[in-house]
N, C-alpha and C. Protein backbone atom coordinates (compact mmCIF):
# COMPACT_ATOMS: atom_id res chain seq x y z
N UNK A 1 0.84 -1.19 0.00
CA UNK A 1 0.00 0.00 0.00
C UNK A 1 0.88 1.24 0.00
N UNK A 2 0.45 2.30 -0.64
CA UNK A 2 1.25 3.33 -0.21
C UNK A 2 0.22 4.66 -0.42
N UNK A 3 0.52 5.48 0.28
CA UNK A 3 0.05 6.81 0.52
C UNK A 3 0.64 8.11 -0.14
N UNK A 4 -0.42 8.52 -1.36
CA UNK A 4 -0.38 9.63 -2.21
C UNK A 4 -0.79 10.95 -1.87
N UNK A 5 -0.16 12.25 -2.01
CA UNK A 5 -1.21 13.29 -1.79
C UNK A 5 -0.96 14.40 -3.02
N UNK A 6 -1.94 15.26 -3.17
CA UNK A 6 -2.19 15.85 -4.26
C UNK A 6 -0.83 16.95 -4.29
N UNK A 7 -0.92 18.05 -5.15
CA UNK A 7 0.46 19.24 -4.58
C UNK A 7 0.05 20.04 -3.53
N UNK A 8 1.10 19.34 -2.66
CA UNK A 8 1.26 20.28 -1.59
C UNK A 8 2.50 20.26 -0.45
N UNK A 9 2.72 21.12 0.35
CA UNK A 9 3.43 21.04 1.28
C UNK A 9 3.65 20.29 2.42
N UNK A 10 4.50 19.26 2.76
CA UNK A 10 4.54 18.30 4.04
C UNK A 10 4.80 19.26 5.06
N UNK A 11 3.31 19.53 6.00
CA UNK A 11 3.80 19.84 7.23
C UNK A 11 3.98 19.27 8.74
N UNK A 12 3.49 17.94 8.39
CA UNK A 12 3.84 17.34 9.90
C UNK A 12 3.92 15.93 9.36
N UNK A 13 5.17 15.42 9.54
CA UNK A 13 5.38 14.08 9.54
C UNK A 13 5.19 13.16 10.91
N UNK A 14 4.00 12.20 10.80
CA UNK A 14 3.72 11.57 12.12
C UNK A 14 4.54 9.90 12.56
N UNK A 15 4.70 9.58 11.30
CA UNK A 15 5.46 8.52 11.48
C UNK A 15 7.13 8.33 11.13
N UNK A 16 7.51 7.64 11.37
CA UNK A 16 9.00 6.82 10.83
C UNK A 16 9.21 5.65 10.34
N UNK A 17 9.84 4.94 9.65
CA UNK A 17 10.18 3.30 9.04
C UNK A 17 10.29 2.75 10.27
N UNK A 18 9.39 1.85 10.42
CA UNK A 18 9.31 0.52 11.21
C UNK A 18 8.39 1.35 12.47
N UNK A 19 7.74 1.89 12.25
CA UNK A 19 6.56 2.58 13.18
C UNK A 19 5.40 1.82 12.98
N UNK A 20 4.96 1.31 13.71
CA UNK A 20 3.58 0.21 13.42
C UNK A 20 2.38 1.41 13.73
N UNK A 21 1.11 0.98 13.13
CA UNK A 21 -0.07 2.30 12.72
C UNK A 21 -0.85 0.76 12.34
N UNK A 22 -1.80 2.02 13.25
CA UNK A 22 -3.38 1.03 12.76
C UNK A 22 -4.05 1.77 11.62
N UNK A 23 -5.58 1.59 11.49
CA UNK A 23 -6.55 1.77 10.18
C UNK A 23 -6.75 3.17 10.84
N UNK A 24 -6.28 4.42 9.67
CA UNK A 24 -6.98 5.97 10.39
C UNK A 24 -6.21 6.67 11.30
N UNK A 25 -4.70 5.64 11.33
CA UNK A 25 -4.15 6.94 12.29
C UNK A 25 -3.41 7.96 11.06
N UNK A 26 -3.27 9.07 11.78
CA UNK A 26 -2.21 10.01 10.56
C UNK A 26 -1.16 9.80 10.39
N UNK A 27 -0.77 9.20 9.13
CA UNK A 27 0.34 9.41 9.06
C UNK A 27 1.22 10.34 8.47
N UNK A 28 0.99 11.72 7.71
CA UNK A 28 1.48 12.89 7.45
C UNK A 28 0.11 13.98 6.90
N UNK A 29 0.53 15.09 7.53
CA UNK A 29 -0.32 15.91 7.22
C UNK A 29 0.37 16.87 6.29
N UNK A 30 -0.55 17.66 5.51
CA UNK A 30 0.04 18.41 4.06
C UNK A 30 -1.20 19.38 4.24
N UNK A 31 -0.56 20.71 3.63
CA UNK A 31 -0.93 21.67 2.75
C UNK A 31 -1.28 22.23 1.79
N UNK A 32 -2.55 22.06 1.44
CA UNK A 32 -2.62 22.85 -0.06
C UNK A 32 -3.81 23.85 -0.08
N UNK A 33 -3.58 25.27 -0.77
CA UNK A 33 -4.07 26.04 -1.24
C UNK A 33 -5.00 26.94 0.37
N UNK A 34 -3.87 26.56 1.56
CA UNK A 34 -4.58 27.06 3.13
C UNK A 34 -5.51 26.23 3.71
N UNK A 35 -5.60 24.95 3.17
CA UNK A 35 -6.31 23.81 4.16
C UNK A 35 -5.16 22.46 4.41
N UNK A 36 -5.09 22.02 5.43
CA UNK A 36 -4.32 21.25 6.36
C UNK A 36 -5.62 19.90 6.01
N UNK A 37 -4.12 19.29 5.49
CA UNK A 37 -5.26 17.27 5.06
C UNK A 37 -4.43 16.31 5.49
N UNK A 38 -4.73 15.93 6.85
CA UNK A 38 -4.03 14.47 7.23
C UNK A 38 -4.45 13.53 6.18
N UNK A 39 -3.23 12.43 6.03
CA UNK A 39 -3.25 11.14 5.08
C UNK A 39 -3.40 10.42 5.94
N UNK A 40 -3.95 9.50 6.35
CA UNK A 40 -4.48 8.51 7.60
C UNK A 40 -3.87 6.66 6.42
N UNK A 41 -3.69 6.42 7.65
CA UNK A 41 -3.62 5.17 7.21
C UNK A 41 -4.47 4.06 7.19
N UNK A 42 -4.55 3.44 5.77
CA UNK A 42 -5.26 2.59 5.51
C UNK A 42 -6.07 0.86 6.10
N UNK A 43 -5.31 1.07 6.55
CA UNK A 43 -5.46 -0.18 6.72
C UNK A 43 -3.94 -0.35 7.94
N UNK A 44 -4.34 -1.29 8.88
CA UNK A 44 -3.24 -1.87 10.07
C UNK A 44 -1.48 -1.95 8.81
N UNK A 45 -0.60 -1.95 9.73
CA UNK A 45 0.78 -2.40 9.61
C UNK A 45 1.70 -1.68 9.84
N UNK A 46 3.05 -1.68 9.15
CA UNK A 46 4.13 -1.24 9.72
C UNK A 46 4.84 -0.53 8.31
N UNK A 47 4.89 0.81 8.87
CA UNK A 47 6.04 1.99 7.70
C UNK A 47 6.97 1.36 7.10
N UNK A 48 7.01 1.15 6.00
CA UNK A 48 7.91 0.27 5.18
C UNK A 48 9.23 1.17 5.08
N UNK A 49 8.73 2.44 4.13
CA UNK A 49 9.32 3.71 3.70
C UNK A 49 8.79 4.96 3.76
N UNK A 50 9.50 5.81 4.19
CA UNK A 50 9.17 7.12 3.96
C UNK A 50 9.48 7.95 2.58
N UNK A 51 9.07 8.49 2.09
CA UNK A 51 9.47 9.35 0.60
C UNK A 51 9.49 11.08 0.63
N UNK A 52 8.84 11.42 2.09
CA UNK A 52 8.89 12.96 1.80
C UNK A 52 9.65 13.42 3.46
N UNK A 53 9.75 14.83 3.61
CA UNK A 53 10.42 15.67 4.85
C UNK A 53 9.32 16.24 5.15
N UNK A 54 9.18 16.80 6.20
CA UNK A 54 8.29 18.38 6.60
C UNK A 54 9.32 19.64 5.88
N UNK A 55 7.86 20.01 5.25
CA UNK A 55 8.68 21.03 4.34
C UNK A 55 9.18 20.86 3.13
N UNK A 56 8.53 19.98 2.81
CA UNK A 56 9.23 19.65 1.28
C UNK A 56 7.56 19.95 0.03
N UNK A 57 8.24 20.86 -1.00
CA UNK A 57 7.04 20.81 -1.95
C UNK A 57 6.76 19.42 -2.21
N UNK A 58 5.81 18.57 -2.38
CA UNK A 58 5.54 17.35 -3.23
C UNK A 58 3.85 17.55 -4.46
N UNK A 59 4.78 16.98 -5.77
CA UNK A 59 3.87 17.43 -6.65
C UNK A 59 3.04 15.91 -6.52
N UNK A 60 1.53 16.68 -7.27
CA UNK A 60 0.68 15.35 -7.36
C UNK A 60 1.03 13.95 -7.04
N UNK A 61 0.38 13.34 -6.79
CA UNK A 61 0.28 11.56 -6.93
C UNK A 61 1.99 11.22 -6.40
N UNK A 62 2.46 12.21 -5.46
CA UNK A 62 4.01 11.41 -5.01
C UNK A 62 3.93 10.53 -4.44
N UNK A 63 4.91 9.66 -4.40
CA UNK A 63 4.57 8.64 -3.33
C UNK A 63 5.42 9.00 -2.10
N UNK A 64 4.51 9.37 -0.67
CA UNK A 64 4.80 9.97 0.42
C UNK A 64 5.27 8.47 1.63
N UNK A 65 4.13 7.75 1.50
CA UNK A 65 4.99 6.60 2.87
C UNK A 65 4.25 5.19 2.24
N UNK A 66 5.34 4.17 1.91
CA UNK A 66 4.56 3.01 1.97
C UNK A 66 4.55 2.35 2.99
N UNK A 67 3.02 1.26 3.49
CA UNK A 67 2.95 0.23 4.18
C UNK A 67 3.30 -1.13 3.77
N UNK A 68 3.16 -2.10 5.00
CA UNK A 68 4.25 -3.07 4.53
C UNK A 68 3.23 -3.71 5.43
């Protein structure tokens, strides 16, 4: 599984690789256009990878954190 978000700014990274997360917790929240959108996680497991920083532009469809 992995977790996409549209363009915007990473402003709070909630997890790390090998951080276990259930269904709906946040795992990074982003910025776009002055509204704040947690990415929640899908479904139970454990942060495979991370792909973005706080503070980093990310354009469309990036891939921000996969589950494992």
């Amino acid at each position: 599984d992995s977790i996409r978000a549209p363009t915007a700014t990473v402003i709070r990274l909630h997890v790390a690789v090998g951080s276990a997360v259930s269904e709906g917790d946040p795992l990074v929240v982003v910025e776009a256009m002055k509204m704040e959108m947690p990415l929640r996680a899908p479904r139970d497991g454990r942060i495979k990878a991370v792909h973005c920083r706080e503070g980093e532009l990310v354009p469309a469809a990036a891939l921000l954190v996969e589950l494992e």
